[in-house]
C-alpha atoms as a PDB file:
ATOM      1  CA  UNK A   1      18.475  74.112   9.515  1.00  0.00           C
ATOM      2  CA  UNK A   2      15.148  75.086  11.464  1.00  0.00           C
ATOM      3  CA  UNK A   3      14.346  76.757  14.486  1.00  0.00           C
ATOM      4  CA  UNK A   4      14.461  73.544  16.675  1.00  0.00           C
ATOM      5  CA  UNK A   5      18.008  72.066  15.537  1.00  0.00           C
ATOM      6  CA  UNK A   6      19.049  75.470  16.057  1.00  0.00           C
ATOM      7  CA  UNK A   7      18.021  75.763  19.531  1.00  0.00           C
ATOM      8  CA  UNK A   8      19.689  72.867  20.504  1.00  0.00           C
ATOM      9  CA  UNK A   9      22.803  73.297  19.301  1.00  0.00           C
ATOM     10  CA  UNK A  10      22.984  76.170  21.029  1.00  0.00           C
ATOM     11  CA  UNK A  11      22.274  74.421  24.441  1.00  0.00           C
ATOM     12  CA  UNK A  12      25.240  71.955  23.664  1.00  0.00           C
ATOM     13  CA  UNK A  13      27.668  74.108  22.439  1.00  0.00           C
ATOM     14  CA  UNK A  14      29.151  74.876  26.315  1.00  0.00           C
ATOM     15  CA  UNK A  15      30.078  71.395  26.736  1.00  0.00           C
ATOM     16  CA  UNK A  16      31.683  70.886  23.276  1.00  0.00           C
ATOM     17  CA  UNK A  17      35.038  71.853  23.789  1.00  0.00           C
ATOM     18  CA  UNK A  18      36.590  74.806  21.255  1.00  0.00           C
ATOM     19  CA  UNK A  19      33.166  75.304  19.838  1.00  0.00           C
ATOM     20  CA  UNK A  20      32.569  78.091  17.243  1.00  0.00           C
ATOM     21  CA  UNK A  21      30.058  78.634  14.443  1.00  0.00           C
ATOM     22  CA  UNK A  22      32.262  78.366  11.096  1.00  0.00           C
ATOM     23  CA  UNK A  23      29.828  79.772   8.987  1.00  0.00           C
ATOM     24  CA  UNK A  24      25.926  79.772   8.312  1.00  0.00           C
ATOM     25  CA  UNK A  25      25.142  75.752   9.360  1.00  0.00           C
ATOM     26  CA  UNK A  26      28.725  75.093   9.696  1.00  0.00           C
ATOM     27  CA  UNK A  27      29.799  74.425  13.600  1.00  0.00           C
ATOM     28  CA  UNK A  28      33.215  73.191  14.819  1.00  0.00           C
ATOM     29  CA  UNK A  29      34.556  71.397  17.858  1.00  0.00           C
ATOM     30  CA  UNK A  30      36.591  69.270  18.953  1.00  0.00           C
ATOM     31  CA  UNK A  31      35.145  65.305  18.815  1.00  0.00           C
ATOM     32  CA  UNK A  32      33.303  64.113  22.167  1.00  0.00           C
ATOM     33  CA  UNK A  33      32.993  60.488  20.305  1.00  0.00           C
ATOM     34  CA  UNK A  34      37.172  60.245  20.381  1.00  0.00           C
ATOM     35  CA  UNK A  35      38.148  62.840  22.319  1.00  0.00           C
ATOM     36  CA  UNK A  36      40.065  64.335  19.575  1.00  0.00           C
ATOM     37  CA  UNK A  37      43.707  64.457  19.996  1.00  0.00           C
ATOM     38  CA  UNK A  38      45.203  64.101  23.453  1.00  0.00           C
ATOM     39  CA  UNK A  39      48.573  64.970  22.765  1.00  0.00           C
ATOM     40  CA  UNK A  40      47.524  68.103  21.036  1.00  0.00           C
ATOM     41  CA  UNK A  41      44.858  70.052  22.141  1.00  0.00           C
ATOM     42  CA  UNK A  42      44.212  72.288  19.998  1.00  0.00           C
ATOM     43  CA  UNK A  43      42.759  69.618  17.363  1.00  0.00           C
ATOM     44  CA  UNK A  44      39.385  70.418  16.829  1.00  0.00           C
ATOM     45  CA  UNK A  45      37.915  67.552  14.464  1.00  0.00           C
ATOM     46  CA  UNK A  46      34.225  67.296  14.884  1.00  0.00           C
ATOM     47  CA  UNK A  47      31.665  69.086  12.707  1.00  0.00           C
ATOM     48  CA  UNK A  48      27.969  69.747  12.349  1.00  0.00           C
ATOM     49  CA  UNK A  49      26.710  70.758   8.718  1.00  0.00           C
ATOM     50  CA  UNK A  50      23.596  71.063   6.939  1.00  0.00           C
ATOM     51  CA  UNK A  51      22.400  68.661   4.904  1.00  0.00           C
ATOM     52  CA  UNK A  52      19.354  70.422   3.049  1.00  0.00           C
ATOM     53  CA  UNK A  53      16.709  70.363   5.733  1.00  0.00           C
ATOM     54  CA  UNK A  54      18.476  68.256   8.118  1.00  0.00           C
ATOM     55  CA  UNK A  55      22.251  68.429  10.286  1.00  0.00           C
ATOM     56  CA  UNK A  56      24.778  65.728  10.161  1.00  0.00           C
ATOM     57  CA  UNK A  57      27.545  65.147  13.083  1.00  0.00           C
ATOM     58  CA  UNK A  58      30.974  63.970  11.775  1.00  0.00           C
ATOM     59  CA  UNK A  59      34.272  63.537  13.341  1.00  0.00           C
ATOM     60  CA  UNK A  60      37.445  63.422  10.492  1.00  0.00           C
ATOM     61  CA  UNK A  61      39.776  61.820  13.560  1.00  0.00           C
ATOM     62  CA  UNK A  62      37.453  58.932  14.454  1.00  0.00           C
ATOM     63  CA  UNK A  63      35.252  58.737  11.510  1.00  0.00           C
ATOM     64  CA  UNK A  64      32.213  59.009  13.405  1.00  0.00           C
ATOM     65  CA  UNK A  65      29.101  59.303  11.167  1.00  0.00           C
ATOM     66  CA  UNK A  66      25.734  60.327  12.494  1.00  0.00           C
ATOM     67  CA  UNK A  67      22.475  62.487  12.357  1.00  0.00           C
ATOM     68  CA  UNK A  68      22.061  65.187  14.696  1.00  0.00           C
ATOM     69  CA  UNK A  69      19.382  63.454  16.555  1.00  0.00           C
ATOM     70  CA  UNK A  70      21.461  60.477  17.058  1.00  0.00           C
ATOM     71  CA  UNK A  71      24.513  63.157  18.507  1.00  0.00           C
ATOM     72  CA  UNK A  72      22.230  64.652  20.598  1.00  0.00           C
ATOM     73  CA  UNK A  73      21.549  61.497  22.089  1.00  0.00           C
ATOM     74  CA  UNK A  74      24.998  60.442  22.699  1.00  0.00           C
ATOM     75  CA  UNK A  75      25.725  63.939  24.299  1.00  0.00           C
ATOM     76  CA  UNK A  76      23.325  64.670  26.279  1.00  0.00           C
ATOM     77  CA  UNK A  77      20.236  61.738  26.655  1.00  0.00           C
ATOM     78  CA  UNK A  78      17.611  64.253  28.600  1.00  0.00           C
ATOM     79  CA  UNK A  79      18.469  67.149  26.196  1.00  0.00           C
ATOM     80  CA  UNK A  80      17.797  64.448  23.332  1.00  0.00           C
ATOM     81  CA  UNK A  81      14.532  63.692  25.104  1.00  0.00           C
ATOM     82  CA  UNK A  82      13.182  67.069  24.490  1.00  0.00           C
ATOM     83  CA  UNK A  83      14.361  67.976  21.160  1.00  0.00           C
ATOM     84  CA  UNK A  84      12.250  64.988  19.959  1.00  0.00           C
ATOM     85  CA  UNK A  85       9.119  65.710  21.786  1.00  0.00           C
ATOM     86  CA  UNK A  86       9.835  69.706  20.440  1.00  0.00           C
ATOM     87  CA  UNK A  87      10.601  67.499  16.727  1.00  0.00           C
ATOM     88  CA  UNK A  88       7.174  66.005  16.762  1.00  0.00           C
ATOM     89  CA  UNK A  89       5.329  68.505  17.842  1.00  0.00           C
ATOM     90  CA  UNK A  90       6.218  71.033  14.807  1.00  0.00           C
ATOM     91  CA  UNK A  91       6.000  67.841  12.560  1.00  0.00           C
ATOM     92  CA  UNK A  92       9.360  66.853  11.682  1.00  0.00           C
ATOM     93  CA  UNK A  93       9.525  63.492  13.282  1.00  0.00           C
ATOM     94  CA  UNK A  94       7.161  60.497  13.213  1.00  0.00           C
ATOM     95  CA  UNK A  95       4.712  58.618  10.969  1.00  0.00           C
ATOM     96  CA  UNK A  96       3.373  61.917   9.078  1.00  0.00           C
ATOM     97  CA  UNK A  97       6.997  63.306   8.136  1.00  0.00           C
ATOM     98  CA  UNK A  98       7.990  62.229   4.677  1.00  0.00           C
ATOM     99  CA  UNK A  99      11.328  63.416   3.293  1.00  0.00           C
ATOM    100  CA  UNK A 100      11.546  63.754  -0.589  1.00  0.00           C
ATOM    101  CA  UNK A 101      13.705  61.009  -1.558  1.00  0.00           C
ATOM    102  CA  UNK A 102      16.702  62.855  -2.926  1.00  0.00           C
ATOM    103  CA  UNK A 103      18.012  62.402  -6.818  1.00  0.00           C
ATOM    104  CA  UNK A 104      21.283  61.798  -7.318  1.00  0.00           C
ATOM    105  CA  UNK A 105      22.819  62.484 -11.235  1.00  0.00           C
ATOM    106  CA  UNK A 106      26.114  61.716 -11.812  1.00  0.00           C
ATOM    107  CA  UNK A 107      28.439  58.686 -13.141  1.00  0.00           C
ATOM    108  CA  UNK A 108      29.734  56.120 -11.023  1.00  0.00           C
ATOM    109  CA  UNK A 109      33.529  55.942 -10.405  1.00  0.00           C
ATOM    110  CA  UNK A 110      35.655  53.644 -12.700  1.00  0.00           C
ATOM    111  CA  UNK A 111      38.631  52.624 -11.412  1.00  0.00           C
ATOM    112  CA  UNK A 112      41.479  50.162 -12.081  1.00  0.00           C
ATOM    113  CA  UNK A 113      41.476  46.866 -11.318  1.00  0.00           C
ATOM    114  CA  UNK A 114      44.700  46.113 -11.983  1.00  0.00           C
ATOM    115  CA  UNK A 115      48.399  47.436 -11.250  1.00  0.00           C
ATOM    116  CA  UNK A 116      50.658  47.868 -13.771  1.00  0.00           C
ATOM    117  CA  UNK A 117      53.339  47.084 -11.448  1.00  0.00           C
ATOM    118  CA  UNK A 118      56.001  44.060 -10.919  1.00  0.00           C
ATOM    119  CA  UNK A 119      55.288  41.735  -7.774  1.00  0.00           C
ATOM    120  CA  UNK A 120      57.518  42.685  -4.418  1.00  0.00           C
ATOM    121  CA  UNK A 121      58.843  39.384  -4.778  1.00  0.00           C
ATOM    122  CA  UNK A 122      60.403  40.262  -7.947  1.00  0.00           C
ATOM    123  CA  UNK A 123      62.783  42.759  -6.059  1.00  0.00           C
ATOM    124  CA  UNK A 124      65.184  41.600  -3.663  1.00  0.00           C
ATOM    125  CA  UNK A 125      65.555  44.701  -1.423  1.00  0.00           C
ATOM    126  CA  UNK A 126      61.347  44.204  -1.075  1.00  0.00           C
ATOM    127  CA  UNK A 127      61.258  40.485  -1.190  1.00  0.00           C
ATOM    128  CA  UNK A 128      63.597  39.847   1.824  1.00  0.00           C
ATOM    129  CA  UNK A 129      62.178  42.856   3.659  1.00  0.00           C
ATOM    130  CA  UNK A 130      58.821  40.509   3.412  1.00  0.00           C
ATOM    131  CA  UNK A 131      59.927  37.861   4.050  1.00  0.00           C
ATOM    132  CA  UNK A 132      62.167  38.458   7.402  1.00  0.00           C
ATOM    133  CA  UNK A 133      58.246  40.030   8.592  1.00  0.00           C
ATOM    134  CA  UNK A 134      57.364  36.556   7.703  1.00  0.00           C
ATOM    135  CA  UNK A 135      54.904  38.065   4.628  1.00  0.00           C
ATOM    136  CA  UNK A 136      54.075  36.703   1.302  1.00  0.00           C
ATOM    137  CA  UNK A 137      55.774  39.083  -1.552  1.00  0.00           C
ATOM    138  CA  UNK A 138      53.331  37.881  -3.856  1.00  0.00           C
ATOM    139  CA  UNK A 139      50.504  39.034  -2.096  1.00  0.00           C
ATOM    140  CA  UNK A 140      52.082  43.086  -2.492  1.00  0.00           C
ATOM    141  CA  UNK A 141      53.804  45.121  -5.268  1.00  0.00           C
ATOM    142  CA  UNK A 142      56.510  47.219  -5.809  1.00  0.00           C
ATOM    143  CA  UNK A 143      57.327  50.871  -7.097  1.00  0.00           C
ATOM    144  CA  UNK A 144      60.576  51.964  -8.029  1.00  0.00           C
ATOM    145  CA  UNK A 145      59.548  55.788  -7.962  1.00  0.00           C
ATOM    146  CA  UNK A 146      56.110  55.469  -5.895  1.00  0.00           C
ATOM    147  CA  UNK A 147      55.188  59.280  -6.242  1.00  0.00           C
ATOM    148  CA  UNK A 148      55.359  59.371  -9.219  1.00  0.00           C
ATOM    149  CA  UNK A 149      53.142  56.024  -9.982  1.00  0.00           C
ATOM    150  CA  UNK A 150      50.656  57.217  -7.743  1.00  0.00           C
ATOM    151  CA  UNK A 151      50.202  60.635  -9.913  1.00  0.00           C
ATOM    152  CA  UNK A 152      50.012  58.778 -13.481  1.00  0.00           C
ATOM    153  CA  UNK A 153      47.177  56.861 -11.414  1.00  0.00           C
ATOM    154  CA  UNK A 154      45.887  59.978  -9.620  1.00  0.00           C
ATOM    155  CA  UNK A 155      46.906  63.130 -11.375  1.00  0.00           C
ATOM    156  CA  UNK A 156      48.342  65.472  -8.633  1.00  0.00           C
ATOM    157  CA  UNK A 157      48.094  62.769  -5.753  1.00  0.00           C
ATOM    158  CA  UNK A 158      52.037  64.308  -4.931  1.00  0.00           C
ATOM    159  CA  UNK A 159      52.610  68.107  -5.619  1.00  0.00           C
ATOM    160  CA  UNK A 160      56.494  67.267  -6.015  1.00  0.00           C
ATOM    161  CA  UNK A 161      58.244  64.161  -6.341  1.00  0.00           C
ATOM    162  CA  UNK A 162      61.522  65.521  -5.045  1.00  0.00           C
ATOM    163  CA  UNK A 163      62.908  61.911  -3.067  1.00  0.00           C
ATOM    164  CA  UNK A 164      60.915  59.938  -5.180  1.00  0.00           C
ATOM    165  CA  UNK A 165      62.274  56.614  -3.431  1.00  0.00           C
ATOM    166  CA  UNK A 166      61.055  52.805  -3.974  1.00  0.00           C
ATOM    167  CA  UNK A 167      58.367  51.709  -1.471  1.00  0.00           C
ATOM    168  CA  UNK A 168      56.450  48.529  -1.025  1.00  0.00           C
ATOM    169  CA  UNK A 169      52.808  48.646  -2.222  1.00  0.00           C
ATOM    170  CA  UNK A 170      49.854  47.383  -0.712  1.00  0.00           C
ATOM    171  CA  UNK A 171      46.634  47.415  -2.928  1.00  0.00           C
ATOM    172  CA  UNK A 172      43.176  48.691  -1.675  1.00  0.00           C
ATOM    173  CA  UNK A 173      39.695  46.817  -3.397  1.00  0.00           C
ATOM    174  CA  UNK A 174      35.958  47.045  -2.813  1.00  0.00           C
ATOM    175  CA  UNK A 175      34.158  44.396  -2.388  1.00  0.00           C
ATOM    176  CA  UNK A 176      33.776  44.553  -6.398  1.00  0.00           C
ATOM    177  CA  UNK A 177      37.429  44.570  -6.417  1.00  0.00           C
ATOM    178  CA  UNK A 178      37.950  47.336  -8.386  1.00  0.00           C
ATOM    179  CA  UNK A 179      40.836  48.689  -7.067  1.00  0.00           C
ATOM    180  CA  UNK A 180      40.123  52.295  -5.212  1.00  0.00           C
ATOM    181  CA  UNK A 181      43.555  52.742  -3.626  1.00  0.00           C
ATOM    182  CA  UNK A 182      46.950  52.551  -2.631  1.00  0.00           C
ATOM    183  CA  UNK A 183      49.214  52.127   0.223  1.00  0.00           C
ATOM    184  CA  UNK A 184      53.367  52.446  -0.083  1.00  0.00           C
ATOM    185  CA  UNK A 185      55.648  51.504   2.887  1.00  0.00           C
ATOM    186  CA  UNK A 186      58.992  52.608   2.877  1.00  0.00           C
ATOM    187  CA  UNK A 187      61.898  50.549   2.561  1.00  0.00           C
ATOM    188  CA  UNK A 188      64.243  53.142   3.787  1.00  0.00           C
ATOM    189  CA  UNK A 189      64.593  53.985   7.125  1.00  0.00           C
ATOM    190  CA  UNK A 190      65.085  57.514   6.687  1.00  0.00           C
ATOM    191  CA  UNK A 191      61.872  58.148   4.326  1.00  0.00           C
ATOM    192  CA  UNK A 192      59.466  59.619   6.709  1.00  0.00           C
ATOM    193  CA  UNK A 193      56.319  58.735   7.440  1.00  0.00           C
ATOM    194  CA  UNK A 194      56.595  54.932   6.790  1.00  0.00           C
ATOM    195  CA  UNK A 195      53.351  54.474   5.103  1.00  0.00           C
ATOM    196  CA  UNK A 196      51.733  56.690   2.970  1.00  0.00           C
ATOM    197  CA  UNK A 197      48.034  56.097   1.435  1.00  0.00           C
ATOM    198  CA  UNK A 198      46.322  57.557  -1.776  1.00  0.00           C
ATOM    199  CA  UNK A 199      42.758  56.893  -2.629  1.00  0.00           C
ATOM    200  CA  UNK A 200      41.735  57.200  -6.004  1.00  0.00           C
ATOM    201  CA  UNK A 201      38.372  58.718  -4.919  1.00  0.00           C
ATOM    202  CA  UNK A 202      38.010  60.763  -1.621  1.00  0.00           C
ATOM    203  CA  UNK A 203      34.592  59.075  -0.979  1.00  0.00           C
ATOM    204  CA  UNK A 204      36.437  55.549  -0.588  1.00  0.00           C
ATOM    205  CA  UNK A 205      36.435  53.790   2.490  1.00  0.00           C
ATOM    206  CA  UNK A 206      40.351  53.722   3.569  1.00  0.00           C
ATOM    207  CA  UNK A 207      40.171  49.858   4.407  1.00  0.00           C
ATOM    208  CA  UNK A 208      42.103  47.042   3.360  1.00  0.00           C
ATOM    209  CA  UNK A 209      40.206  43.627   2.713  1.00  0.00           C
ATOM    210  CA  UNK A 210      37.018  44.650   1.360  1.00  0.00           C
ATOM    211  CA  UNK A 211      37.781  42.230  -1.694  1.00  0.00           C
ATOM    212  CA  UNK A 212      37.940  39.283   0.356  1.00  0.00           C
ATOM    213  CA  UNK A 213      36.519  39.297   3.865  1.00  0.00           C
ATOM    214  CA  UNK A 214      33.293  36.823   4.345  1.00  0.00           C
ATOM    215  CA  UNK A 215      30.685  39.670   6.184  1.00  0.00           C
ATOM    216  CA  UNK A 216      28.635  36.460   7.392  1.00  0.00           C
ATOM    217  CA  UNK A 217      30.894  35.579   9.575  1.00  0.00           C
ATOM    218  CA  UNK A 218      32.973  36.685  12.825  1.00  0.00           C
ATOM    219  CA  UNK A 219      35.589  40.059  11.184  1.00  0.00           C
ATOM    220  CA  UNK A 220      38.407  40.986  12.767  1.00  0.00           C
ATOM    221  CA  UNK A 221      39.199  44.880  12.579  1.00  0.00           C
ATOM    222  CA  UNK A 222      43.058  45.236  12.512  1.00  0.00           C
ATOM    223  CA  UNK A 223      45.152  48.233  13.275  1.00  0.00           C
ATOM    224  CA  UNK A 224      47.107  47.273   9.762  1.00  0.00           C
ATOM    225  CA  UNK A 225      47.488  45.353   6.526  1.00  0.00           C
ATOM    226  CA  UNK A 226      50.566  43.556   6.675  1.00  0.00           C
ATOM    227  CA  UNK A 227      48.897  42.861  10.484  1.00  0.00           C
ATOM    228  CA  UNK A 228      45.816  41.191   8.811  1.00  0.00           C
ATOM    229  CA  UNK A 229      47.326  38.832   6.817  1.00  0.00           C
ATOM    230  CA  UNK A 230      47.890  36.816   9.932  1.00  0.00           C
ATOM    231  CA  UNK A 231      44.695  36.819  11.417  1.00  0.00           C
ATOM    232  CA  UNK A 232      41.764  34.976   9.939  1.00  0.00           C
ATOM    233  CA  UNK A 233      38.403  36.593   7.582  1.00  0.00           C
ATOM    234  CA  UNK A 234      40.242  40.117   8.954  1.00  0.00           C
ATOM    235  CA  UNK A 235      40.289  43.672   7.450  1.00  0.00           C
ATOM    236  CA  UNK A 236      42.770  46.529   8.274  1.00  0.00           C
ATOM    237  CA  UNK A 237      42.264  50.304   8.865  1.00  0.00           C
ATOM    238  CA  UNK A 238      44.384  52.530   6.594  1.00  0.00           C
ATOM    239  CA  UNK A 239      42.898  55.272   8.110  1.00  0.00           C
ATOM    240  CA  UNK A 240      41.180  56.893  11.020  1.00  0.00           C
ATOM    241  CA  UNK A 241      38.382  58.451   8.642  1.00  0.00           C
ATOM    242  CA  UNK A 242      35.996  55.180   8.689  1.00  0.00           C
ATOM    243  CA  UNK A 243      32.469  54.699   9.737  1.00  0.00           C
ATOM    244  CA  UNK A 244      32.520  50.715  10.407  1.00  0.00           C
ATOM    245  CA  UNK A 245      28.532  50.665  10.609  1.00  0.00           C
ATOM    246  CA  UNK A 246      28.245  51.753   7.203  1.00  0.00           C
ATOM    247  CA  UNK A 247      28.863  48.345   6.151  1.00  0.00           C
ATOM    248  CA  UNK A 248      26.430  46.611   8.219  1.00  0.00           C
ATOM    249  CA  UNK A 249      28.650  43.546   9.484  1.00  0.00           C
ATOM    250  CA  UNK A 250      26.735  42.039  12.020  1.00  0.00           C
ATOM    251  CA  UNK A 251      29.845  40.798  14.000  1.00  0.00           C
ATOM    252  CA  UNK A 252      33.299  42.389  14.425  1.00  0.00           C
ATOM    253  CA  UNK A 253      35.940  42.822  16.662  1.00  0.00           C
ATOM    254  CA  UNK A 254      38.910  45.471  17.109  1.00  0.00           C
ATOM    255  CA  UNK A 255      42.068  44.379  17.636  1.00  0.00           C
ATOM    256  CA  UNK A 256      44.115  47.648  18.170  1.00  0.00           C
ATOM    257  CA  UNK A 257      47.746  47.585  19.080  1.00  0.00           C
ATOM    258  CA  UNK A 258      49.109  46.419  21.956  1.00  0.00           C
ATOM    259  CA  UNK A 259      50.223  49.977  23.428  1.00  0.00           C
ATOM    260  CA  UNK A 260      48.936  50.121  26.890  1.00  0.00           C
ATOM    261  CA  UNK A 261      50.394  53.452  27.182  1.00  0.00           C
ATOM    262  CA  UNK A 262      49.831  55.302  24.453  1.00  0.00           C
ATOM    263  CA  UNK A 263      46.842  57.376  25.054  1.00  0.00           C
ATOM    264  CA  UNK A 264      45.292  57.481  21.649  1.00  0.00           C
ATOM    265  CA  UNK A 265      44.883  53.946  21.505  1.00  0.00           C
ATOM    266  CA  UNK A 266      43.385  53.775  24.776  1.00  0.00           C
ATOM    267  CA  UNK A 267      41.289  56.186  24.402  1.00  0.00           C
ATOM    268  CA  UNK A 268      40.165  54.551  21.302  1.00  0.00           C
ATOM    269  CA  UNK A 269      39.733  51.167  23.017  1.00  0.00           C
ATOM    270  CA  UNK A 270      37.573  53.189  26.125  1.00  0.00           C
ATOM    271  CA  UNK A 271      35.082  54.675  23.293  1.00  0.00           C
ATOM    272  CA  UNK A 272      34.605  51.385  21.802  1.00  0.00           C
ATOM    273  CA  UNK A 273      33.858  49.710  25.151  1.00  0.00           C
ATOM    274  CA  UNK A 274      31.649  52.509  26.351  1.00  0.00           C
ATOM    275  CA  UNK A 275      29.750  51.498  22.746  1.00  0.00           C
ATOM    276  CA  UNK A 276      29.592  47.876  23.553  1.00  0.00           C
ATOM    277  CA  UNK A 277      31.731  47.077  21.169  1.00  0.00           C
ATOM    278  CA  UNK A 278      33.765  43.659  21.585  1.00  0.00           C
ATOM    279  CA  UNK A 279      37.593  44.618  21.667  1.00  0.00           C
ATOM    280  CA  UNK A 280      40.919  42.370  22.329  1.00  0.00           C
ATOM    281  CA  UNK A 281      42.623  42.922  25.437  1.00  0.00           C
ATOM    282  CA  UNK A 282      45.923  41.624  25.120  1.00  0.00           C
ATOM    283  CA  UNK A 283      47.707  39.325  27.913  1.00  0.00           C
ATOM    284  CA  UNK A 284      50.025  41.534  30.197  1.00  0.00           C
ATOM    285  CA  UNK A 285      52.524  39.151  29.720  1.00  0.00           C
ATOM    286  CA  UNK A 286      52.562  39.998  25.888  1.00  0.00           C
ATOM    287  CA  UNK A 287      55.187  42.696  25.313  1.00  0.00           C
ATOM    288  CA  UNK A 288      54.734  42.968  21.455  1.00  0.00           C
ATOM    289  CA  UNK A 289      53.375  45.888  19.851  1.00  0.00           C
ATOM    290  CA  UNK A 290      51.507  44.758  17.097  1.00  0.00           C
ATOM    291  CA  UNK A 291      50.676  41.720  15.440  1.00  0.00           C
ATOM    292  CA  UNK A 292      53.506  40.852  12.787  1.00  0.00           C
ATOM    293  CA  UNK A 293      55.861  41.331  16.304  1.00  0.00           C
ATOM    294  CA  UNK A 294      54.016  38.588  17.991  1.00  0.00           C
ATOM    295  CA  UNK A 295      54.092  36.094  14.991  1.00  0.00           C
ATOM    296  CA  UNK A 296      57.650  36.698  14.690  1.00  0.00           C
ATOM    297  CA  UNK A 297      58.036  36.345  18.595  1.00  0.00           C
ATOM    298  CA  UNK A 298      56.263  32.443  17.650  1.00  0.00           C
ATOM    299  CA  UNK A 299      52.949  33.565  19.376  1.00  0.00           C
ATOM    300  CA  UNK A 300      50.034  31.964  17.883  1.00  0.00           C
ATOM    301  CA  UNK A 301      48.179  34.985  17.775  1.00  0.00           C
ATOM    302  CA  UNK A 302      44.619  33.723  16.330  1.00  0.00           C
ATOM    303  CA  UNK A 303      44.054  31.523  19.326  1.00  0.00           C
ATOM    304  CA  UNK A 304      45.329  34.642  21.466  1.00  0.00           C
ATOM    305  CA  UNK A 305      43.000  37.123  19.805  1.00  0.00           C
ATOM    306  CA  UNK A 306      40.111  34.586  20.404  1.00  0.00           C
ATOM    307  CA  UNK A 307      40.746  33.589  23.675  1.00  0.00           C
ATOM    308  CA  UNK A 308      41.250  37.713  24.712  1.00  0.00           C
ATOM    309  CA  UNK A 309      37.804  39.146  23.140  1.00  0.00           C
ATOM    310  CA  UNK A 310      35.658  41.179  25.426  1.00  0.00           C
ATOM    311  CA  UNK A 311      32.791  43.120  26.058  1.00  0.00           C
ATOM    312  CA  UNK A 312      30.491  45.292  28.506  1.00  0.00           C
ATOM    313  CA  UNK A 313      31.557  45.250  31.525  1.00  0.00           C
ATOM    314  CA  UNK A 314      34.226  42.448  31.486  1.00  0.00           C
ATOM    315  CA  UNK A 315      36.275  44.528  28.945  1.00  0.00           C
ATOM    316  CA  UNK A 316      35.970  47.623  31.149  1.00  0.00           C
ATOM    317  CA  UNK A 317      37.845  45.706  33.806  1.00  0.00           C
ATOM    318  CA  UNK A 318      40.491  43.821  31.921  1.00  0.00           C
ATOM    319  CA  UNK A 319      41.252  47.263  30.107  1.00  0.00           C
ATOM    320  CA  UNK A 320      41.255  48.525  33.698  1.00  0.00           C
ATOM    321  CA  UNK A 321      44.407  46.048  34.301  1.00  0.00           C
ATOM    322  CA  UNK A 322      45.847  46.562  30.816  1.00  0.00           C
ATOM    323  CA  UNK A 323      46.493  50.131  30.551  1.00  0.00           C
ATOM    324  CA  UNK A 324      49.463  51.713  32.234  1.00  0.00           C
ATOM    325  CA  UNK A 325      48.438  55.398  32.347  1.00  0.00           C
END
């Protein structure tokens, strides 16, 4: 970190809530991008390290991703001004700066491709939980004892496997599909929390659909897998910890839940449209909360979804009618 990046995080620490230095180029707060938490304060997500030479914002609640620069600009746009004029003038900006491309030695991943597991429509208990959602069982898997499948394929993904009890699994490609992941959801009612998701390496992107969504055409961003399977070229988030422009899609849309007072999600919803993002706004006649509710309800919820997409300022004021907070 230099003198200049320095400076300026110093002028924006008093409006980043619960600031404090960590350590030597280590600096915590709580997430401007999301807001963080709003049902519990204290939750103090956001982060600005060192990265060699240069500082790197990101948010583990949102999965915000950028450089300082780019922060700064989001934060304060006149402050951002004048740490780029201060940038070029000590030479660390513009047409003379050249960064040494960095070397990177190690082996890529291998994971594996396949599960050595039977078909959810193989078990009846899974199978008719499926199919009363309306889901294909041959489209997810199932695990008698799923802690303990997930540690022979990730040693130590469970410290104990006390109630090791069957759940429904929901497999998690790249766009290679190799297979970098795992998703179990409980068929028990009393197995707390419902879903529970283990990566085989921490550096993959928590996302279902990578294996089969068509990036050249319109994506739909869905709150959750068994959600996406009834909406067309969609993916699903299996996690909050996801930088969406890292994959350079050229046109998506979020379809988050239909929870018009739950403030996470509409805080959410209010970042994206503040972004220009294009979001769904659902009807405020729909009284589903997600998805698989509506199709079950007999909705036709792709011509819904299309027919509800906004933007700029339109989605400002149909959110403005939707929320109920």
């Amino acid at each position: 970190m230099d003198l200049v990046d320095a400076k300026y995080i110093g002028l924006i620490s008093s409006r980043l809530e619960k600031f404090k230095r960590v350590k030597d180029n280590l600096y915590n707060f709580r997430c401007p991008i999301c807001g963080d938490s709003q049902k519990q304060r204290n939750k103090a997500r956001g982060y600005l390290y060192s990265v060699k030479a240069d500082i790197n914002f990101k948010c583990h609640n949102c999965g915000a991703s950028m450089t300082f620069s780019t922060f700064l600009k989001e934060v304060d746009p006149v402050c951002h001004k004048s740490y780029i004029f201060e940038r070029f003038k000590s030479g660390k900006t513009g047409r003379g700066y050249v960064v040494e491309t960095p070397k990177f030695d190690f082996d890529k991943p291998v994971f594996k491709k396949k599960l050595s597991l039977p078909l959810a429509s193989t078990n009846d208990k899974a199978s008719d939980y499926l199919k009363k959602r309306k889901l294909n069982p041959t489209k997810f898997y199932y695990a008698e004892k799923f802690k303990s499948f997930c540690n022979s394929l990730k040693k130590d993904s469970f410290s104990s496997t006390t109630n090791d009890n069957p759940r429904i699994v929901i497999p998690l490609y790249d766009e290679e599909k190799n297979l970098i992941g795992i998703q179990g959801r409980s068929l028990n009612p009393w197995d707390q929390p419902k879903y529970l998701t283990i990566m085989l390496s921490d550096d993959a992107p928590k996302i279902y659909g990578l294996d089969t969504v068509k990036k050249d055409e319109k994506i739909y961003i869905v709150e959750g897998p068994f959600d996406s399977t009834f909406v067309e070229n969609s993916v699903a988030m299996c996690g909050s910890d996801v930088d969406i422009g890292s994959f350079n899609w050229s046109n998506y849309i979020w379809v988050l839940d239909n929870e018009p007072r739950n403030r996470e999600i509409l805080n959410r919803i209010c970042k994206l449209i503040d972004r220009g993002q294009q979001v769904v706004i659902w009807p405020s006649d729909v009284q589903e909360k997600d998805i698989n509710d509506m199709v079950l309800s007999g909705r036709n919820v792709q011509d819904m979804i299309e027919s509800n997409t906004y933007s700029g300022l339109e989605a400002k004021v149909k959110f403005t009618n939707w929320k109920k907070i």
